[in-house]
Structure formats: structure tokens, C-alpha cells
Protein backbone atom coordinates (compact mmCIF):
# COMPACT_ATOMS: atom_id res chain seq x y z
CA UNK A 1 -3.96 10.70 -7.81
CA UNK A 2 -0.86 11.74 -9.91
CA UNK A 3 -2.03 11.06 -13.92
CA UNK A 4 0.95 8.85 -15.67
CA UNK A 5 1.57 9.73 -19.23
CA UNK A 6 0.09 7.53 -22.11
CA UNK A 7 3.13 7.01 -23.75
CA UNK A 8 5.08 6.10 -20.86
CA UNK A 9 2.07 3.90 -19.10
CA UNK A 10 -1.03 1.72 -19.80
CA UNK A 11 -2.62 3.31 -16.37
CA UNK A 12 -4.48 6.57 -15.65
CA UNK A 13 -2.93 6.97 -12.47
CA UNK A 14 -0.11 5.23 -9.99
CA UNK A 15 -2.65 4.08 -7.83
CA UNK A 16 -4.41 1.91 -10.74
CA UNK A 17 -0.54 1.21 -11.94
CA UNK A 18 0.10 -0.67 -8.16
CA UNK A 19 -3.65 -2.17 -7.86
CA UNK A 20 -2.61 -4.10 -11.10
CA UNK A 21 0.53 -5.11 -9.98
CA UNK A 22 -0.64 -6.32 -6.69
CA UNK A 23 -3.44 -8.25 -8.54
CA UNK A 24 -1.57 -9.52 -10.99
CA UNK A 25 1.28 -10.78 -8.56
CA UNK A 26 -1.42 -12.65 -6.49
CA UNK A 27 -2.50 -14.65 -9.94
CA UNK A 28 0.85 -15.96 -10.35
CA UNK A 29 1.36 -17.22 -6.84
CA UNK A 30 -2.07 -18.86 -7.31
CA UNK A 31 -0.35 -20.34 -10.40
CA UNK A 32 2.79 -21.39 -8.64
CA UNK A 33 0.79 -22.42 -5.60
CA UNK A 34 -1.36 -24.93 -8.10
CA UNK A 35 -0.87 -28.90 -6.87
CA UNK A 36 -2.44 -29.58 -10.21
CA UNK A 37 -0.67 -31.10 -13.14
CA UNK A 38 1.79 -29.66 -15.52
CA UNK A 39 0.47 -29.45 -18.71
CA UNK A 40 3.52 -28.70 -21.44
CA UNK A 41 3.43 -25.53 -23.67
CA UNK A 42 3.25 -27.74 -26.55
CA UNK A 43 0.25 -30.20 -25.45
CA UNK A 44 -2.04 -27.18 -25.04
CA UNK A 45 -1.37 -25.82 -27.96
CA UNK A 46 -1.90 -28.41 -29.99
CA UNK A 47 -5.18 -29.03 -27.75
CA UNK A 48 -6.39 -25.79 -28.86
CA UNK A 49 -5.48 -26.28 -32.34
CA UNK A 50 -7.58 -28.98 -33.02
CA UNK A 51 -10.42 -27.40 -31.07
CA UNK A 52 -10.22 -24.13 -34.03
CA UNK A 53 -9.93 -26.97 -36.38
CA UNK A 54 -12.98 -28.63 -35.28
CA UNK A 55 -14.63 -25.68 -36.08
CA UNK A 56 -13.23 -24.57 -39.29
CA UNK A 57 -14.78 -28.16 -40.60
């Protein structure tokens, strides 16, 4: 298990560098696989907005 360098990489090692990648490629094909509805960039954030709102009152 080859140790990366901490300036170079977020990972200890290679093998924890492609286990990430190989999880993190299967989320977005869930994402892109999703049949549920698009939700724009804009709508959620103002969603979440008024949800910190909600609290701050």
C-alpha cells in the first residue's frame, strides 16, 4: 500500500485514492440514473433559505 503525499493527495494510500473514486462514480450514476424530478439550482436554494430563516426567527 504505496503512502501518497499530503500535499499532493487527500488519501493515505492509492488503494483508498481508487475506493473513493469508484464510490463516488457509482453516486453519480445513481444521480443520473434518478427518474425523479428535476429540481433547479435556484428552487433549492431558496428552499433552504427559508428553512435557516425559519430558524433564525
Amino acid at each position: 500500500m504505496p503512502a501518497l503525499d499530503p500535499i499532493v493527495s487527500e488519501f493515505a494510500s492509492t488503494e483508498e485514492e481508487e475506493a473513493y473514486d469508484v464510490w463516488f462514480r457509482a453516486k453519480v450514476q445513481e444521480a443520473l440514473d434518478d427518474p425523479g424530478p428535476y429540481v433547479p439550482h435556484d428552487q433549492v436554494m431558496a428552499e433552504t433559505q427559508a428553512i435557516i430563516d425559519s430558524y433564525r426567527e
